[in-house]
Protein backbone atom coordinates (compact mmCIF):
# COMPACT_ATOMS: atom_id res chain seq x y z
CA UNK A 1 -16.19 -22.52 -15.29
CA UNK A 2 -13.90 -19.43 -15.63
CA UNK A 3 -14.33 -20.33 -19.66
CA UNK A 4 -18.07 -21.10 -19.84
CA UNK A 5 -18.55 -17.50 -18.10
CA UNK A 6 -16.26 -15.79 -20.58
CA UNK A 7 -18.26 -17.14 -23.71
CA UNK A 8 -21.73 -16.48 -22.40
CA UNK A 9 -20.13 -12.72 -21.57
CA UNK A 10 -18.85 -12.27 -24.88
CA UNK A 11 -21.61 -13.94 -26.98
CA UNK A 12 -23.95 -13.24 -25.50
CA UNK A 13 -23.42 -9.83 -24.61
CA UNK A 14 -24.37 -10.49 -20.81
CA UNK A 15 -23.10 -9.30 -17.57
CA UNK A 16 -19.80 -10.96 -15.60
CA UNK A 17 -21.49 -10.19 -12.21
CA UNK A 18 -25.11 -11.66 -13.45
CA UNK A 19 -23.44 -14.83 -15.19
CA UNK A 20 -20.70 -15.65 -12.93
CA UNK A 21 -23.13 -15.46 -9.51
CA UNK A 22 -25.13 -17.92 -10.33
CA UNK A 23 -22.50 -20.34 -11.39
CA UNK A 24 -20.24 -20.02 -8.42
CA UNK A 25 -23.49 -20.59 -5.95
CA UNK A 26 -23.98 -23.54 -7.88
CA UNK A 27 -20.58 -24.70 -8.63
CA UNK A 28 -19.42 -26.26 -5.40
CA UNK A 29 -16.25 -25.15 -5.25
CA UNK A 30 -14.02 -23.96 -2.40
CA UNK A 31 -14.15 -20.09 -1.52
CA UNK A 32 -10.39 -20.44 -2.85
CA UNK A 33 -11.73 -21.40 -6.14
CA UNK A 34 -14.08 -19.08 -6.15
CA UNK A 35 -12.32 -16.53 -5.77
CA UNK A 36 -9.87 -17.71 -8.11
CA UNK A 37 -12.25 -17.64 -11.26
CA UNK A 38 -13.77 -14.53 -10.19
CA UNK A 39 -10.04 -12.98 -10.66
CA UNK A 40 -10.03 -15.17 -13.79
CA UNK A 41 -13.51 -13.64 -15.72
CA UNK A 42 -13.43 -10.46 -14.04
CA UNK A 43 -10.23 -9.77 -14.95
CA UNK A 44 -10.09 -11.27 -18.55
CA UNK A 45 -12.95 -8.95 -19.01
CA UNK A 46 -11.42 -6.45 -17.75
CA UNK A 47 -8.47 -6.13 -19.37
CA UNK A 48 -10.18 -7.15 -22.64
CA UNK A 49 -8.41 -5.11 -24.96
CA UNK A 50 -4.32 -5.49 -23.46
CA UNK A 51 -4.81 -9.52 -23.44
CA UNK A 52 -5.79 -9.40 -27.34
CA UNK A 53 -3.25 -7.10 -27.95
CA UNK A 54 -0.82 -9.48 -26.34
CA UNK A 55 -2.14 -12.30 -28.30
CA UNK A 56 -2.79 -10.75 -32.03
CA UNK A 57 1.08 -10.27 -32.84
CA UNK A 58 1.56 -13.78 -33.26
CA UNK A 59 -1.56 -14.72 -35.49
CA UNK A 60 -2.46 -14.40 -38.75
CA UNK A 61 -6.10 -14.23 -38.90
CA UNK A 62 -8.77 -14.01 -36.14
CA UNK A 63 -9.52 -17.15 -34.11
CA UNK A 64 -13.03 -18.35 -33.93
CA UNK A 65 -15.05 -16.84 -30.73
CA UNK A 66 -14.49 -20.14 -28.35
CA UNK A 67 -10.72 -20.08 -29.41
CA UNK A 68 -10.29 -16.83 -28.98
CA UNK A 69 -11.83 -16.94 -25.16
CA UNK A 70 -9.43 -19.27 -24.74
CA UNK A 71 -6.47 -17.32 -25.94
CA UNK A 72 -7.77 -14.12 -23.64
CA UNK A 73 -7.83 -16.61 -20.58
CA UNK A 74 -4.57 -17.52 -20.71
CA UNK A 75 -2.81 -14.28 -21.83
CA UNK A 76 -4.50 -13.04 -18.56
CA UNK A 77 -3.12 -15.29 -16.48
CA UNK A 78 0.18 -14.90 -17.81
CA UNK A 79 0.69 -11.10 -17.84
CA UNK A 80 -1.59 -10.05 -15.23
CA UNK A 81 -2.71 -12.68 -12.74
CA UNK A 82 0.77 -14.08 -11.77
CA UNK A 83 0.10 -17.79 -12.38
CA UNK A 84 3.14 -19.34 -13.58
CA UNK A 85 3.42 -20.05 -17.39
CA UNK A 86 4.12 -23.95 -17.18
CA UNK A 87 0.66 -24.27 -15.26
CA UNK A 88 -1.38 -21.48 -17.21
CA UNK A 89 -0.21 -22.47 -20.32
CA UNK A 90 -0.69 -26.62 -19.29
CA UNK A 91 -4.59 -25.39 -18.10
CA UNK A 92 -5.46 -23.08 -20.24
CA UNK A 93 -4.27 -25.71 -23.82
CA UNK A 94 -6.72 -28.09 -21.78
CA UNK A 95 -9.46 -25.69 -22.44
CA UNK A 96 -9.20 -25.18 -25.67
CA UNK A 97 -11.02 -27.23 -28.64
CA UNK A 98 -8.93 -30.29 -29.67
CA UNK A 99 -8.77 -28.64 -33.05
CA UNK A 100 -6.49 -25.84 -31.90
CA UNK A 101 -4.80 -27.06 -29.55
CA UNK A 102 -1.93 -26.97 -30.70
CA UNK A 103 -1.97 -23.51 -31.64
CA UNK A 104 -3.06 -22.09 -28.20
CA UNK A 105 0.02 -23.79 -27.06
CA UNK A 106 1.94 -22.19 -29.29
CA UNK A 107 0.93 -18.64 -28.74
CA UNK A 108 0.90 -18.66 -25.10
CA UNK A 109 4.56 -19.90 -24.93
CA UNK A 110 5.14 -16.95 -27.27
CA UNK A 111 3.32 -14.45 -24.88
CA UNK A 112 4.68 -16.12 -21.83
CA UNK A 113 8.52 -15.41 -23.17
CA UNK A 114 7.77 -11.04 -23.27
CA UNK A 115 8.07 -9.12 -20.15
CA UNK A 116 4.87 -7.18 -20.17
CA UNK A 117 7.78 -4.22 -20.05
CA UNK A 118 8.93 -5.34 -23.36
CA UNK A 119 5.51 -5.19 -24.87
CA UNK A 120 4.69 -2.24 -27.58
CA UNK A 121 1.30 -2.11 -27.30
CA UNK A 122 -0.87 -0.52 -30.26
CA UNK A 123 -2.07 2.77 -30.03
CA UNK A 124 -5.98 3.84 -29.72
CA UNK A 125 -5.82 5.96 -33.14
């Protein structure tokens, strides 16, 4: 859900608060849940900018949107949310198209290995 929230808020330029509502009345899940993926697109969102940053030193070339998502998602949970990196990493490469799988895995065991100390992060010039 956390995912699904993230690309309508990026491609579709809409609002966390106005997309996530609606899915977490509907969704069923437990308040703990709940709250969990509210931390999870609120947060991703949030924090937008420092998750990329964490991700783009170890690619190439730009992910497509979905992948990309994907990558913010987990970089999020490993620097910032305090999920431990065997179970983001394990979730968040279950996300991820089949097609880069692979990949995802391979950058999020890069991020998980930096201390968000140890991170030089780029400047805003």
């Amino acid at each position: 859900m956390a995912l699904d929230a993230l690309r309508r808020i990026e491609q579709d330029g809409a609002y966390a608060n106005l997309v996530l509502g609606p899915m977490l009345t509907s969704s069923g899940l437990s308040e703990l849940d709940r709250r969990f993926t509210t931390e999870l697109v609120y947060g991703s969102t949030r924090m937008r900018r420092a998750c990329d940053a964490l991700v783009d030193r170890y690619i190439t070339s730009p992910p497509d949107a979905d992948t990309r998502s994907v990558l913010r998602l987990g970089a999020y949970q490993l620097s910032f949310a305090g999920v431990p990196a065997h179970a983001a990493v394990s979730e968040t490469v279950s996300l991820a198209p089949k097609r880069t799988r692979g990949f995802v895995n391979a950058v999020l065991r890069k991020v998980a290995r930096v201390p968000l100390e140890d991170m030089v992060w780029p400047s805003d010039g």
